[in-house]
Protein backbone atom coordinates (compact mmCIF):
# COMPACT_ATOMS: atom_id res chain seq x y z
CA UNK A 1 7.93 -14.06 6.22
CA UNK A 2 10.09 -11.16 4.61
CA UNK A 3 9.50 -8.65 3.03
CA UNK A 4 8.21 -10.00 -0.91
CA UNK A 5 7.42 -12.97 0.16
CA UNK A 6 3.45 -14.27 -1.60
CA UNK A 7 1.09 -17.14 -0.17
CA UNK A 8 -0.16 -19.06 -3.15
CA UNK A 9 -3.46 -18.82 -4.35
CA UNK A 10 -3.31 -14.82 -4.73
CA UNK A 11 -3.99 -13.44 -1.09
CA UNK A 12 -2.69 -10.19 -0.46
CA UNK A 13 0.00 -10.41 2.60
CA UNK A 14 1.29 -8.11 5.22
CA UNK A 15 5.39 -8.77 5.90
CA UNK A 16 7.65 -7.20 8.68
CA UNK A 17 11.09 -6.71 7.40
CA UNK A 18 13.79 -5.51 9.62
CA UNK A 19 14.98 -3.21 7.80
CA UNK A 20 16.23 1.04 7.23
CA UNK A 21 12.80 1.85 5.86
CA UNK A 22 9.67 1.98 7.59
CA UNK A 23 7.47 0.61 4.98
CA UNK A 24 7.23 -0.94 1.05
CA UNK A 25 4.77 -2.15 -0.64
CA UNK A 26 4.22 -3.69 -4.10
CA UNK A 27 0.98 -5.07 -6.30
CA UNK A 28 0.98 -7.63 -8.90
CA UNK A 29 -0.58 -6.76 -11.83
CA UNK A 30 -1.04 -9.50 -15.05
CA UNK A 31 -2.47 -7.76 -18.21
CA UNK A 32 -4.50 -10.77 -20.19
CA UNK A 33 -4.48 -9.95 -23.54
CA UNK A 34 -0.95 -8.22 -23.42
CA UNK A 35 -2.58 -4.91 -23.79
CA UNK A 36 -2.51 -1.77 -20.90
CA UNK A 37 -6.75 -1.94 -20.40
CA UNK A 38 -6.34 -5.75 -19.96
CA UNK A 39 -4.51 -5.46 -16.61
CA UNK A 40 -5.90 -6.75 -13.36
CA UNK A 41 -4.53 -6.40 -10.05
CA UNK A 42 -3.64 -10.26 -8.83
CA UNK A 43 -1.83 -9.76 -5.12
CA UNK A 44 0.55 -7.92 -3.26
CA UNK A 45 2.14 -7.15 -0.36
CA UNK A 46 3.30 -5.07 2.35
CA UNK A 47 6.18 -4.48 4.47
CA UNK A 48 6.65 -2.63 7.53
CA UNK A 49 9.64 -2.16 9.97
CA UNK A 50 8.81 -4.11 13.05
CA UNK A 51 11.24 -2.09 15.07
CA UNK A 52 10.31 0.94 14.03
CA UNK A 53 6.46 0.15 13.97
CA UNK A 54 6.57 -1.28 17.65
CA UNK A 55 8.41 2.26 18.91
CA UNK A 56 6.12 3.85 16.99
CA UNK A 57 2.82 2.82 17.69
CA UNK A 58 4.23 2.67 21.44
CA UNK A 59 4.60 6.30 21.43
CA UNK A 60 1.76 8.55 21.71
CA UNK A 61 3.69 11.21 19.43
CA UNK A 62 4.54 9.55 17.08
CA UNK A 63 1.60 6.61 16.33
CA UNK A 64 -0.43 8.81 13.71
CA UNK A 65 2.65 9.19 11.92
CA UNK A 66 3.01 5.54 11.70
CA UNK A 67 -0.73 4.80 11.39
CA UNK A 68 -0.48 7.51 8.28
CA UNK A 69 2.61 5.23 6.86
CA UNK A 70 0.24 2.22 7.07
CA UNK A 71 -2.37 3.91 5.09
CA UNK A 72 0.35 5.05 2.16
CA UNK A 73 1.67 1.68 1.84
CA UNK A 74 -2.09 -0.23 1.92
CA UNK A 75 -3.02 2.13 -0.84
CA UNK A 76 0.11 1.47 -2.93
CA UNK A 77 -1.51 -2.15 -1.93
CA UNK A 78 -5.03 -1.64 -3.94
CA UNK A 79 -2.85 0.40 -6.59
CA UNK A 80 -2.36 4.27 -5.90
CA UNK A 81 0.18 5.89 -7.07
CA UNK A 82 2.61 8.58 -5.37
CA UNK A 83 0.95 12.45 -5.71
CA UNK A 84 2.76 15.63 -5.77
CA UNK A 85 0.72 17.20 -3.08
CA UNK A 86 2.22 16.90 0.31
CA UNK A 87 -1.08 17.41 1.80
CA UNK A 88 -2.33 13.81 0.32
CA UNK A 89 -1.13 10.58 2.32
CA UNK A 90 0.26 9.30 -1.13
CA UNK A 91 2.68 11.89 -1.19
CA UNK A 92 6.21 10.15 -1.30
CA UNK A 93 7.45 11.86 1.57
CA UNK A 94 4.55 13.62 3.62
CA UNK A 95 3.66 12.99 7.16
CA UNK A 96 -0.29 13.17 6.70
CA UNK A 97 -1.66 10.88 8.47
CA UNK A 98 -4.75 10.64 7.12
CA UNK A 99 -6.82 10.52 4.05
CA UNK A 100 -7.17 13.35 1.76
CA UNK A 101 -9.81 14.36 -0.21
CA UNK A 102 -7.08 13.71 -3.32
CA UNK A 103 -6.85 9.94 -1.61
CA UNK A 104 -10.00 9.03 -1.58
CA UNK A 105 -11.32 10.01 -4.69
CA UNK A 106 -8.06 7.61 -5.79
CA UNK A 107 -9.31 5.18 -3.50
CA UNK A 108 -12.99 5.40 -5.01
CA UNK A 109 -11.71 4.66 -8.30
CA UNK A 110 -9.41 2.39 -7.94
CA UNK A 111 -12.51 0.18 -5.56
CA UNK A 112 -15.06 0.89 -8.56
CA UNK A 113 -13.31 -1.83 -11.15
CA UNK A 114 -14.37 -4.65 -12.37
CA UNK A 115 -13.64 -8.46 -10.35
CA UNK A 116 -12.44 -11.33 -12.43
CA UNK A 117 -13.23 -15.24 -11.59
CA UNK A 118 -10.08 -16.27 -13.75
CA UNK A 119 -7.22 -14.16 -12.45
């Protein structure tokens, strides 16, 4: 499957594209009552380069780099945000590769909402 491509029934999916980036991601979000504290997250999904990911993890220099990409684009995933501090794996263009403390308070939140039976 490529990169946006959704199973039915709402399951989140993981997609190689071959392609000049190394990673994308994207959530679905549906908002219920049409107002901003209505929305839910639905699904998403996530796309890595296989090429580049294969090299990558294949390399002993350069696999916590691509671990740390995997991490940004699974958080984008649950629905984080980019950051403005470089030291945070949500950073748009850091090379962290792990979690900061800035991450996982993001992370913390964004696990601490509510599940829905009818979304």
């Amino acid at each position: 499957m490529g990169a946006g491509a959704r199973r039915p029934g709402g399951q989140a999916e993981v997609a190689y594209p071959d392609e000049e980036v190394h990673g994308v991601a994207s959530r679905y979000v549906v908002a219920p009552s049409g107002t901003p504290w209505s929305a839910r997250y639905v699904t998403g999904w996530v796309g890595l380069n296989r090429a580049w990911f294969s090299a990558a993890l294949a390399d002993p220099g350069r696999a916590a780099v691509a671990r740390g990409i995997m991490l940004h684009e699974l958080a984008h995933l649950v629905g984080l945000d980019h950051v403005e501090d470089p030291t945070q794996v949500m950073h748009a263009t850091s090379e962290t590769t792990g979690l900061g403390d800035g991450d996982r308070e993001g992370l913390a939140i964004a696990g601490a909402g509510s599940c829905y039976a009818d979304t």
